[in-house]
Protein backbone atom coordinates (compact mmCIF):
# COMPACT_ATOMS: atom_id res chain seq x y z
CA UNK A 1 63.76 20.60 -7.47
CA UNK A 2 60.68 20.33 -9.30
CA UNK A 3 58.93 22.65 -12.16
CA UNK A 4 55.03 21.53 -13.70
CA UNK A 5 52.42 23.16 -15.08
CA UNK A 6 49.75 21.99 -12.78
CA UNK A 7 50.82 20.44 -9.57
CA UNK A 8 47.05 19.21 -8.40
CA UNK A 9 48.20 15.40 -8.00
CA UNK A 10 51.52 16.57 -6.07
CA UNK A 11 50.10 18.90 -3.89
CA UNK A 12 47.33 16.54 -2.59
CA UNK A 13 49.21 16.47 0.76
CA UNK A 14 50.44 20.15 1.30
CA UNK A 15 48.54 23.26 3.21
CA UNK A 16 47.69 26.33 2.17
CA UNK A 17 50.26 28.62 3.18
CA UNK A 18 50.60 32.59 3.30
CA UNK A 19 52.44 34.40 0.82
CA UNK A 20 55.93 35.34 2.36
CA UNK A 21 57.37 37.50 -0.72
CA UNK A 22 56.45 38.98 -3.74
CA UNK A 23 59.05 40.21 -6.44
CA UNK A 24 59.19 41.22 -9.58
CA UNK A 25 62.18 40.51 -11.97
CA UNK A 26 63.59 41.28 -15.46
CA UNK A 27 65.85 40.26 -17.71
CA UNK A 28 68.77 43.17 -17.86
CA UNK A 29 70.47 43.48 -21.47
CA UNK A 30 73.87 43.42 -19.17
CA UNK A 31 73.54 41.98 -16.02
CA UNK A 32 71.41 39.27 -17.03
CA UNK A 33 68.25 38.41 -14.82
CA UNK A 34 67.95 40.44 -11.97
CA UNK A 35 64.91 41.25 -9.20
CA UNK A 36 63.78 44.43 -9.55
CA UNK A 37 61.86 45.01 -6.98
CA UNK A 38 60.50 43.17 -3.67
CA UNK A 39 58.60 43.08 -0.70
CA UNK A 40 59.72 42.28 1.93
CA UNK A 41 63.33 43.18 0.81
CA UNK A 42 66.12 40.58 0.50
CA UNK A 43 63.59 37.69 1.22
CA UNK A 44 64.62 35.56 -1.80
CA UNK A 45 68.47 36.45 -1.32
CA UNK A 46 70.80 36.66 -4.42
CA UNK A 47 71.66 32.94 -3.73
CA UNK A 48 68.43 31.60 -4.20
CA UNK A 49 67.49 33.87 -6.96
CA UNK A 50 70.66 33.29 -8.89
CA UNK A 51 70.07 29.15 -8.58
CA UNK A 52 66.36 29.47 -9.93
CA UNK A 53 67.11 32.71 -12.40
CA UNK A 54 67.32 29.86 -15.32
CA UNK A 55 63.77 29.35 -14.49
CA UNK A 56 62.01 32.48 -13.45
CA UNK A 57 63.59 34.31 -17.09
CA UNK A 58 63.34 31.05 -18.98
CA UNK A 59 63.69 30.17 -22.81
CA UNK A 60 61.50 31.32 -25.36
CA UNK A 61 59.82 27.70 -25.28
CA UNK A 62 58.33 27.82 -21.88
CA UNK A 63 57.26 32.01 -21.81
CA UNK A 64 53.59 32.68 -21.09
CA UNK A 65 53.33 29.65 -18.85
CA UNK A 66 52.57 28.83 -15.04
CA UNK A 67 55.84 27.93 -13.99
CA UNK A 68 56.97 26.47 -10.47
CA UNK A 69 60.37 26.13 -8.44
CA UNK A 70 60.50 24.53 -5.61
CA UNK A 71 64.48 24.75 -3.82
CA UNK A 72 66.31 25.69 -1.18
CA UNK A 73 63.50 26.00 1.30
CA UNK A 74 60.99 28.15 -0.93
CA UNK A 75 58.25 27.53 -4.09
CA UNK A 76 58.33 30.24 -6.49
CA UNK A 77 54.91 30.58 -8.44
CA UNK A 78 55.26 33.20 -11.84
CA UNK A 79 54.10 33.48 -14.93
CA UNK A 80 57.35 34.83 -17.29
CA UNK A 81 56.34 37.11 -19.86
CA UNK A 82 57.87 38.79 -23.09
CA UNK A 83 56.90 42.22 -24.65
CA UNK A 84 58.63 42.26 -28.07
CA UNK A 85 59.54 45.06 -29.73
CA UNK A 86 62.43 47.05 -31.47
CA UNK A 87 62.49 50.06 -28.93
CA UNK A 88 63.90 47.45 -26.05
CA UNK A 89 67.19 46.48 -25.32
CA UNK A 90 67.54 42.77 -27.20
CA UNK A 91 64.41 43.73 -28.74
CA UNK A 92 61.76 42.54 -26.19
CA UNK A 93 61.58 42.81 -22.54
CA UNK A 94 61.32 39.97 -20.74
CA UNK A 95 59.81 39.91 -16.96
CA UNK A 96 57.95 37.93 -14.53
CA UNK A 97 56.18 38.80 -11.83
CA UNK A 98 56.82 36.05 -8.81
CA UNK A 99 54.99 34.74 -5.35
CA UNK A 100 57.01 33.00 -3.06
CA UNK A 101 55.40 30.69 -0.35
CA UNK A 102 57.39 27.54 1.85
CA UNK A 103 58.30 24.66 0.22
CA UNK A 104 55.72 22.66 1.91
CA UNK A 105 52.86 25.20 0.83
CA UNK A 106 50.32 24.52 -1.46
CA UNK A 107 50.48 27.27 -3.85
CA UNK A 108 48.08 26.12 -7.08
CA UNK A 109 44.87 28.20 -5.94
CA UNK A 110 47.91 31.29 -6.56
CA UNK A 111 48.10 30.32 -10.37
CA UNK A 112 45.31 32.50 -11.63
CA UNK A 113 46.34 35.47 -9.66
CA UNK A 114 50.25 35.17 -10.43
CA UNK A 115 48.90 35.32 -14.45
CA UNK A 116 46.44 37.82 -14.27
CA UNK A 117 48.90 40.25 -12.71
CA UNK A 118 51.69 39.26 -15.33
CA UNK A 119 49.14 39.40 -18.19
CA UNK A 120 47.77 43.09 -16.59
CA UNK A 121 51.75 44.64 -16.30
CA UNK A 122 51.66 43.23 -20.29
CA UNK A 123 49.14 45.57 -21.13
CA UNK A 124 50.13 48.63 -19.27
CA UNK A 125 53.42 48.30 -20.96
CA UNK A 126 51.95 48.18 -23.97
CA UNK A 127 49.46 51.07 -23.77
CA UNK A 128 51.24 53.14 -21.77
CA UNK A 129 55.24 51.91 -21.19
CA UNK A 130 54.55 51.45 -17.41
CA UNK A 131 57.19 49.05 -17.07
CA UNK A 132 59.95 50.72 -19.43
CA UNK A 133 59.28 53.84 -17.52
CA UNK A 134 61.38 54.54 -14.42
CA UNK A 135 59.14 56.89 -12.99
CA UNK A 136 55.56 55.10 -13.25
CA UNK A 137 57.16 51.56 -12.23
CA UNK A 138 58.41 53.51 -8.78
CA UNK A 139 54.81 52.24 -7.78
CA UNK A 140 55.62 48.98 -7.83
CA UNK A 141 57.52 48.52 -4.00
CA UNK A 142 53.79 49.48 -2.96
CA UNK A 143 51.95 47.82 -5.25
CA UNK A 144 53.74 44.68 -4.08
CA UNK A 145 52.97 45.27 -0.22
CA UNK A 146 49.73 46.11 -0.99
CA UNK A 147 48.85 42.84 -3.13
CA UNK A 148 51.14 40.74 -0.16
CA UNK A 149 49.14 42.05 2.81
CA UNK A 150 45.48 42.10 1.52
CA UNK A 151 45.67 38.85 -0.47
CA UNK A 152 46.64 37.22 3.13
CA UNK A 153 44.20 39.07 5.02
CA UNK A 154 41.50 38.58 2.85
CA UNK A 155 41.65 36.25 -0.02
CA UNK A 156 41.45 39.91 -2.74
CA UNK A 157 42.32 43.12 -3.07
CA UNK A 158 42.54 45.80 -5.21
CA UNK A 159 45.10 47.99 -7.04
CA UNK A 160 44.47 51.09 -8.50
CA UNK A 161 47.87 52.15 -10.39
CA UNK A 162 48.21 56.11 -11.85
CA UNK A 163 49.16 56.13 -15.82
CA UNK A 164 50.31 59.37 -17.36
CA UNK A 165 49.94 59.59 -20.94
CA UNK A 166 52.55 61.38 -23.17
CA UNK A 167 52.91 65.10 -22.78
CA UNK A 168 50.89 67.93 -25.74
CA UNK A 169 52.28 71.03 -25.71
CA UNK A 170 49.56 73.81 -25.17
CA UNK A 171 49.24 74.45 -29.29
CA UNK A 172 49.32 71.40 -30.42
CA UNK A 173 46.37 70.23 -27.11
CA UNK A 174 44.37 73.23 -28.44
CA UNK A 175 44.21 71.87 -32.41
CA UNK A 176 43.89 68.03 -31.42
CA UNK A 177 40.87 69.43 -29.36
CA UNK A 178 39.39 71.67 -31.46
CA UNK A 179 40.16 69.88 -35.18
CA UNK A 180 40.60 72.90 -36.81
CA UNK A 181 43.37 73.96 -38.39
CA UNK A 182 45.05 77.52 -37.69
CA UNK A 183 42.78 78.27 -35.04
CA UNK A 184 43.31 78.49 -31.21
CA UNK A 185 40.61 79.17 -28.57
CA UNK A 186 41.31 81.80 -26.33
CA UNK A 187 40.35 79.87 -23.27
CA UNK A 188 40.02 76.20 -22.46
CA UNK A 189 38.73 76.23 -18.92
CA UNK A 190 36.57 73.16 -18.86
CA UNK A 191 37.18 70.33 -21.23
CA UNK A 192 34.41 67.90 -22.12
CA UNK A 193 34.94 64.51 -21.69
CA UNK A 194 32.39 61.17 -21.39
CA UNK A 195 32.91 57.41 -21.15
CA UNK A 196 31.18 55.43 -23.46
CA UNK A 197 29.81 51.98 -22.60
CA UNK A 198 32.59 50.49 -24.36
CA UNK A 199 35.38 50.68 -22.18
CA UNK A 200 36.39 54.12 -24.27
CA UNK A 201 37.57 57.84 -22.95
CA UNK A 202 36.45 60.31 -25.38
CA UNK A 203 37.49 63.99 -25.73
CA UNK A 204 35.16 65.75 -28.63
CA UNK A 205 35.37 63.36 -30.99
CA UNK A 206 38.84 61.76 -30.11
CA UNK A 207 39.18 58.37 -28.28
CA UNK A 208 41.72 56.62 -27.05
CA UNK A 209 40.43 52.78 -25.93
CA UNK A 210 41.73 51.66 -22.63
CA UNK A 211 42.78 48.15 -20.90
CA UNK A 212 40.81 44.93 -21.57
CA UNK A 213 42.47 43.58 -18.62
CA UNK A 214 41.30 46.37 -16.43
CA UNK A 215 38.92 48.87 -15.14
CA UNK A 216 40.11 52.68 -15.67
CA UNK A 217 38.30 56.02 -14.83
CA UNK A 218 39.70 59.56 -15.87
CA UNK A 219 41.28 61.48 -13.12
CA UNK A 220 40.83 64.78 -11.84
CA UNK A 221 43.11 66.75 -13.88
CA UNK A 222 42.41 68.83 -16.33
CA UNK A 223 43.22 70.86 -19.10
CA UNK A 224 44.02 74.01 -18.26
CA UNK A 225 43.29 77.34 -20.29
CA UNK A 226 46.04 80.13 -21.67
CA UNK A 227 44.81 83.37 -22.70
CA UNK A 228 45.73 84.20 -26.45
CA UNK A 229 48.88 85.97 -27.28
CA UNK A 230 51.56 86.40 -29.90
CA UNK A 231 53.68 84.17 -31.55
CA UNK A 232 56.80 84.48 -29.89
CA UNK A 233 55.00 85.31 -26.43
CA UNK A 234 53.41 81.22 -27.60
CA UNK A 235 56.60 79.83 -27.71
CA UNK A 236 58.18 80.95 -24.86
CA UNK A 237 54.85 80.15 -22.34
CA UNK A 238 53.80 77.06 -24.62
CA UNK A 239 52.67 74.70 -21.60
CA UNK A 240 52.62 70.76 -21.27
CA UNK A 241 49.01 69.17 -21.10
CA UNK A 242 49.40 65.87 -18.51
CA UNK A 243 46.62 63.75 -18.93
CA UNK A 244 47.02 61.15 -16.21
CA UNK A 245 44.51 58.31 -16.05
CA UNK A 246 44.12 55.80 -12.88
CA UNK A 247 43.59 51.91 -13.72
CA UNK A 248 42.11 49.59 -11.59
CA UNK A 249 42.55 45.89 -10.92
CA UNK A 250 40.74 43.23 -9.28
CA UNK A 251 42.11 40.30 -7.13
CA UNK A 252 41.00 37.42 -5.73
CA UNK A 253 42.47 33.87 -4.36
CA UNK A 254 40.02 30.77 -5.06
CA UNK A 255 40.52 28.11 -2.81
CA UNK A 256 41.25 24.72 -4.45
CA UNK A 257 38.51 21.79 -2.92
CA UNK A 258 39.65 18.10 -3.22
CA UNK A 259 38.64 16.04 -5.88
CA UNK A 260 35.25 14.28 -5.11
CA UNK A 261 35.40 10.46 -4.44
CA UNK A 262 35.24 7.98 -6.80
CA UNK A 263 31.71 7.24 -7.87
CA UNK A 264 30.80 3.78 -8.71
CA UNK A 265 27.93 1.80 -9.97
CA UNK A 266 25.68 0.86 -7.33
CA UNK A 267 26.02 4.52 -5.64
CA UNK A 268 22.96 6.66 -5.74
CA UNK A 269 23.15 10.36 -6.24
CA UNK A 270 20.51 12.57 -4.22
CA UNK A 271 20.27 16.71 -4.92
CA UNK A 272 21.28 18.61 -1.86
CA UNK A 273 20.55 21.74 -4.09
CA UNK A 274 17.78 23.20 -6.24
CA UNK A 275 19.80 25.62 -8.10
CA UNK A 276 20.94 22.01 -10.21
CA UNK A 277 17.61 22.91 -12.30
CA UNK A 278 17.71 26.96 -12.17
CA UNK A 279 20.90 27.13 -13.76
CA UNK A 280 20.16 23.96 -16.33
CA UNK A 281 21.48 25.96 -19.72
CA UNK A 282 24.71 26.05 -17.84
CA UNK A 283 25.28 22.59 -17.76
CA UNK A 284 27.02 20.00 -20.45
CA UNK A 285 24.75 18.37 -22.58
CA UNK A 286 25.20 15.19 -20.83
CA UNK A 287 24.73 16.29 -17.70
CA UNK A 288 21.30 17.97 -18.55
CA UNK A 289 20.12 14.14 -19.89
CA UNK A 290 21.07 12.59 -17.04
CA UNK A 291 19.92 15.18 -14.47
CA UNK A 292 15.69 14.69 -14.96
CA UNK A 293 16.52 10.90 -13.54
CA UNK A 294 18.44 11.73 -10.47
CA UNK A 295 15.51 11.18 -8.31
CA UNK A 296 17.38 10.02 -4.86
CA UNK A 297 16.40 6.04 -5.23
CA UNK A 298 18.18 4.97 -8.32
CA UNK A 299 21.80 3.87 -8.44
CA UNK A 300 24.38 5.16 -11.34
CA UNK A 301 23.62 1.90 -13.52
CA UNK A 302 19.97 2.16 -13.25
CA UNK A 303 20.69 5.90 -14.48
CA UNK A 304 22.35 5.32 -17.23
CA UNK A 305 20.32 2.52 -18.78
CA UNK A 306 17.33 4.79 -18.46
CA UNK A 307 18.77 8.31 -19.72
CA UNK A 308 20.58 6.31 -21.96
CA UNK A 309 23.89 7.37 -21.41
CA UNK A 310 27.24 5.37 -20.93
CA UNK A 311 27.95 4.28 -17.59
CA UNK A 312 31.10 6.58 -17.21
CA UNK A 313 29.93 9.45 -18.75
CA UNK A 314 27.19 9.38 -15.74
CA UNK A 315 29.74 9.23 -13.32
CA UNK A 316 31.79 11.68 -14.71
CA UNK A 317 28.58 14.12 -14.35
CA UNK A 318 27.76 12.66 -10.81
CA UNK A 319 31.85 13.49 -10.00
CA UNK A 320 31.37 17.13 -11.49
CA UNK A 321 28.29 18.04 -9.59
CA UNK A 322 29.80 16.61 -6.22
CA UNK A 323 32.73 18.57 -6.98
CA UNK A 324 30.12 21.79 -6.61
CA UNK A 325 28.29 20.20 -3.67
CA UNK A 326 25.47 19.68 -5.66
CA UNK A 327 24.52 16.17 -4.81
CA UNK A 328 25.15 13.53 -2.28
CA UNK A 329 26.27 10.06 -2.30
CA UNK A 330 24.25 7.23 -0.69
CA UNK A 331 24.04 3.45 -0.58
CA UNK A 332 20.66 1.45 -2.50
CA UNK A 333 17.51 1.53 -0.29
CA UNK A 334 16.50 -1.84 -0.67
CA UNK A 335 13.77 -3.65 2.50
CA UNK A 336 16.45 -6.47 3.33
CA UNK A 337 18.65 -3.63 3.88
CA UNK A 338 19.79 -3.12 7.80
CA UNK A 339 20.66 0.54 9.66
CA UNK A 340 21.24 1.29 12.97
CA UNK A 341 21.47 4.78 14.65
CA UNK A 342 23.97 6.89 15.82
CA UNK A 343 25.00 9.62 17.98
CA UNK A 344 23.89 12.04 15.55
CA UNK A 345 20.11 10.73 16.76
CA UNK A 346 20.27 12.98 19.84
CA UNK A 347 20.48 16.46 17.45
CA UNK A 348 16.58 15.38 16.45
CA UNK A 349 15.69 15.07 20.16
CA UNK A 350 17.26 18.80 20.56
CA UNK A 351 16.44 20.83 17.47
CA UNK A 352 13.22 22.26 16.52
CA UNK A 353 14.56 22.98 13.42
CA UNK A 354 15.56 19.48 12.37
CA UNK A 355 12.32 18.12 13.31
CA UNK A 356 10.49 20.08 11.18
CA UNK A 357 12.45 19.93 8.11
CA UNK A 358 12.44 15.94 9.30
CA UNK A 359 8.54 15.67 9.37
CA UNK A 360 8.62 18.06 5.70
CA UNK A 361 10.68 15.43 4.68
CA UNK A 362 9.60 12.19 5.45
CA UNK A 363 5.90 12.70 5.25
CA UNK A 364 3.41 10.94 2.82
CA UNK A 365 0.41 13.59 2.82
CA UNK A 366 1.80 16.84 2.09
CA UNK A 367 -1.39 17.65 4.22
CA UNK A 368 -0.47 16.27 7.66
CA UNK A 369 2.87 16.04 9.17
CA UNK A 370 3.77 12.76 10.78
CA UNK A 371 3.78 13.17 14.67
CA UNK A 372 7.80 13.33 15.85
CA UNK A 373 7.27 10.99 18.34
CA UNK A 374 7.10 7.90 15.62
CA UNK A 375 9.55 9.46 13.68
CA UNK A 376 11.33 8.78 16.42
CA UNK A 377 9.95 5.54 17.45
CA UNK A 378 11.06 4.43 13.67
CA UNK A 379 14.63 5.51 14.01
CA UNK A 380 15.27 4.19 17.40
CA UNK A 381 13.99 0.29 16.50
CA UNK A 382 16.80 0.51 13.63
CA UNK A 383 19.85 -1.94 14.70
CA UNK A 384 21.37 -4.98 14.38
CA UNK A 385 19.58 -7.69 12.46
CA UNK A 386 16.19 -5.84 12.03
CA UNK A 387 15.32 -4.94 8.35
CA UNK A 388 13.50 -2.58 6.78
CA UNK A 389 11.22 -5.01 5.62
CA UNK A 390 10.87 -5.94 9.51
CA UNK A 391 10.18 -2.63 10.58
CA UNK A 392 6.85 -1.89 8.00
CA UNK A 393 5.67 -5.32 9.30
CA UNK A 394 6.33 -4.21 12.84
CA UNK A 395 4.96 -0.66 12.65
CA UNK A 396 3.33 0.27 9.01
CA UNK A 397 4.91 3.61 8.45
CA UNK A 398 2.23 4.12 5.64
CA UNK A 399 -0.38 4.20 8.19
CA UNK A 400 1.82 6.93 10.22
CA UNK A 401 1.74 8.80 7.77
CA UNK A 402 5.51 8.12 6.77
CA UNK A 403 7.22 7.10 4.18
CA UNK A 404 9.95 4.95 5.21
CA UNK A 405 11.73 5.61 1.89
CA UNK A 406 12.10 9.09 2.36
CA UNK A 407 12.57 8.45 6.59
CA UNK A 408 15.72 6.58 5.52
CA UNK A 409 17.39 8.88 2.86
CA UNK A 410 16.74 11.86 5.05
CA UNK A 411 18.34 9.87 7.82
CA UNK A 412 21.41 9.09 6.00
CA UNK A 413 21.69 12.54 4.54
CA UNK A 414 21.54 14.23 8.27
CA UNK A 415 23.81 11.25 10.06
CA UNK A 416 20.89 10.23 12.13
CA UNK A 417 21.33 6.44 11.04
CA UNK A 418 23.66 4.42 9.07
CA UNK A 419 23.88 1.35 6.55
CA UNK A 420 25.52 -1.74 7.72
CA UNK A 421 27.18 -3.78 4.53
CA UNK A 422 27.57 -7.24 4.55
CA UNK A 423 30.94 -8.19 2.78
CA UNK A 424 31.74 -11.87 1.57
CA UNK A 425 35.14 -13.02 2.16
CA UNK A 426 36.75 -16.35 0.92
CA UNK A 427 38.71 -18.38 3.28
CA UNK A 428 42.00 -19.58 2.12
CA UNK A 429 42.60 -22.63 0.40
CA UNK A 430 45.72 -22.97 3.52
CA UNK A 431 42.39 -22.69 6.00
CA UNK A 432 41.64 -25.73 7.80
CA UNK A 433 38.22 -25.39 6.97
CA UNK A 434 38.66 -24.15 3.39
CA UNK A 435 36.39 -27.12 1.47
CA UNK A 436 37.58 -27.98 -2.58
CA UNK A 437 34.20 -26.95 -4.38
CA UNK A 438 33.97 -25.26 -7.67
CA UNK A 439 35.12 -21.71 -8.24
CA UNK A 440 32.13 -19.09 -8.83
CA UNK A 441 32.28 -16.19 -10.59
CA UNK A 442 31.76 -14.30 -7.31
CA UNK A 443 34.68 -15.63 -5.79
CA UNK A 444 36.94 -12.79 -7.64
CA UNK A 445 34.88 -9.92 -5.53
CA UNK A 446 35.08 -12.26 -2.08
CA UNK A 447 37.61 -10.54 -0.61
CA UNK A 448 36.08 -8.66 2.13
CA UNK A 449 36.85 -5.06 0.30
CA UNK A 450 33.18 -5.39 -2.07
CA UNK A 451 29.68 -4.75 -0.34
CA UNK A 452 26.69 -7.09 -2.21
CA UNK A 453 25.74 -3.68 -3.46
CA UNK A 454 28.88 -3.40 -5.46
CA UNK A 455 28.64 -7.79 -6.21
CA UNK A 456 25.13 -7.33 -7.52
CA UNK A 457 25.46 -4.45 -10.14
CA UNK A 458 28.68 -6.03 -11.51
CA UNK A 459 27.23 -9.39 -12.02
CA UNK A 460 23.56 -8.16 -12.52
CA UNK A 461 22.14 -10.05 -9.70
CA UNK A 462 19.33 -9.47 -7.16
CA UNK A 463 20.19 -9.29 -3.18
CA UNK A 464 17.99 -12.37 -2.65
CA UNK A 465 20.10 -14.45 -5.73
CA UNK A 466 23.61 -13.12 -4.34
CA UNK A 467 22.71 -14.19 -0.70
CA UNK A 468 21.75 -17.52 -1.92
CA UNK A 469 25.06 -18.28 -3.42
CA UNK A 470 26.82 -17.35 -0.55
CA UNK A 471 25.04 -19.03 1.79
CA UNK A 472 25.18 -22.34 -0.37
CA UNK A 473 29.17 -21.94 -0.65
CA UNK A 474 30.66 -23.49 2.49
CA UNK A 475 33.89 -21.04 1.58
CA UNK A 476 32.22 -18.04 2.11
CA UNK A 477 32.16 -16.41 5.48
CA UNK A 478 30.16 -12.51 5.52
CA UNK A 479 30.98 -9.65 7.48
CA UNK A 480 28.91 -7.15 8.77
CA UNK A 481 29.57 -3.81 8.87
């Protein structure tokens, strides 16, 4: 058994799972902690509840936080809560209001709903003693079902809950409403109420403010009129006013993405989305410095010498907007670098769509687009051992109309083509034909898990300096791939 705060690490490996119960407990001034109420019934059984009890009513030091048992075959999600106040039994009421998925079940993108719920019964207790009150809490087996079966449907639902406020008798109604003392209207057939634009139901001249946590709206009763009579006839047909108000509440499940890859220095960040610069006031500060040089072509080092920024600060802002899917990882463009095609090459063969956001794409003159069939031409001649270099000598793209900067990122963005990295691997001193030379600096990042991408912007070398090093060092085989 298990409780954290945030599980994101732990839960890598589980599924989202279904919500199999929802129940809401309390801690009883003489029975102790008990459920209340729960749908369906006698899911978590007494067992269960009484092992975890310790846990879902907890000490003062861990109240008012996301709290998590997984045992005995279930996870149980809540968010205990404590109203104090002299009125209750013990002087506070204590509660928590509890999802229960399978043990194997991811159940962190439940957090925020499991606390806004807990946080929401808070405040009706407070304003109106929902929870103290035996009659307005008899909503709460449907209220349950309700939040169970549209949260798994659909990811949100809604709840609309009735409040009744304390009952006026018919005098004292009239004088509150009319604010003058010793007189009585003979009639009230109409009242007249408005909602101001701050959350606030007024009745000619009196307020009362509602929920933060909630929306409300006044419902359809209303005050209803008595004709004028004498004092003792008063007394004997003085009549309850009921004002009952309805409040509303909004839910919604946010599913939890993975964390984005690690990004490291020779990767180069490309914008897959143009809302990055309509919604630029919303970013950090850091990540508005280093967004203007995020140009598709230039690797996270390069970025952060020019925006001057630290190197990990960029690639915490690269991480944060790949986390939103609002950039892309790819490899340096260099001309010595080498791609080949894949299967992915026969989607630009078949849709029209492609191909014209292809020729957008790749094009030099915004005022011609290339023709496909050297688009094509280009991306077919990519494979083994011909360069980039190789292929402007062979073809000149320029001349095409292309630019074979562009024809590759869009490439690699779409899965029409791919980069093959060459990887330098030391042989074994144990190797028969391991030679004694002297150790290189390189040698630490020769183990066949580096690319020369990664070699060069650690050691601050070019591809052409690297490649001579290796191929001078009898030691060092390369693999391609």
């Amino acid at each position: 058994m298990y409780i954290t705060r945030r599980r994101k690490m732990t839960e890598e490996f589980g599924k989202e799972g279904p919500i199999r119960s929802i129940f809401l407990s309390e801690f009883h001034h003489i029975v102790g902690p008990k459920i209340v109420y729960q749908y369906p019934e006698n899911y978590v059984t007494k067992e269960v509840f009484d092992a975890i009890s310790v846990y879902i009513i907890p000490k003062p030091q861990i109240l008012k936080r996301i709290i998590t048992v997984n045992v005995l075959g279930v996870k149980v999600t809540g968010y205990p809560n404590e109203i104090k106040n002299l009125k209750y039994a013990r002087n506070a009421l204590i509660f928590n209001l509890c999802f229960v998925c399978d043990s194997t079940a991811r159940t962190v993108h439940y957090e925020p709903a499991v606390k806004k719920l807990s946080e929401y019964l808070e405040n009706l207790e407070l304003e109106n003693g929902f929870l103290s009150n035996e009659d307005s809490r008899e909503q709460m087996p449907g209220i349950l079902q309700h939040i169970l079966e549209r949260l798994n449907d659909t990811g949100r639902c809604t709840v609309t809950i009735t409040l009744s406020e304390q009952k006026l008798s018919g005098s004292e109604g009239a004088e509150r409403k009319t604010g003058e003392k010793g007189e009585r209207r003979s009639s009230l057939l109409s009242e007249r109420r408005h909602q101001s634009s701050e959350g606030k139901i007024t009745y000619d001249g009196h307020e009362r403010r509602l929920s933060l946590y909630s929306d409300q709206r006044q419902a359809d009763s209303v005050f209803k009129g008595f004709r004028k009579s004498s004092d003792s006839e008063s007394k004997m047909r003085r009549k309850s006013i009921d004002v009952s108000t309805s409040s509303v509440l909004h839910l919604k499940v946010v599913g939890v993405w993975p964390d984005p890859p690690r990004v490291l220095d020779h990767y180069v960040p490309v914008l897959i989305s143009e809302r990055v610069y309509g919604r630029g006031d919303h970013w950090d500060l850091t990540t508005q410095q280093v967004l203007p040089y995020i140009d598709g072509f230039s690797h996270i080092a390069k970025i952060a010498a020019a925006a001057d920024v630290e190197n990990n600060l960029v690639k915490a802002c690269v991480e944060n907007l790949l986390y939103y899917d609002q950039v892309q990882l790819l490899p340096i463009f260099q001309y010595s670098n080498i791609y080949t095609v894949t299967s992915g090459i026969q989607k630009l063969y078949e849709d029209r769509d492609l191909q014209d956001e292809c020729q957008r794409a790749v094009c030099k003159n915004f005022s011609s687009r290339p023709q496909q069939s050297h688009i094509l031409m280009l991306y077919c001649s990519m494979t083994y051992g011909v360069t980039v270099r190789d292929l402007c000598i062979r073809f000149n793209p320029q001349a095409l109309n292309i630019d074979e900067r562009k024809l590759v990122q869009f490439g690699l963005q779409r899965g029409l083509i791919r980069r093959l990295l060459c990887y330098p691997i030391l042989l074994s001193p144990d190797d028969p034909h391991y030679t004694p030379t002297k150790q290189s600096v390189i040698h630490t990042m020769c183990n066949g898990l580096h690319s020369y991408d990664e070699i060069c912007c650690k050691f601050g070398l070019t591809y052409k300096e690297l490649n001579d090093k290796v191929e001078r060092d009898p030691n060092i085989l390369v693999l391609w791939k």
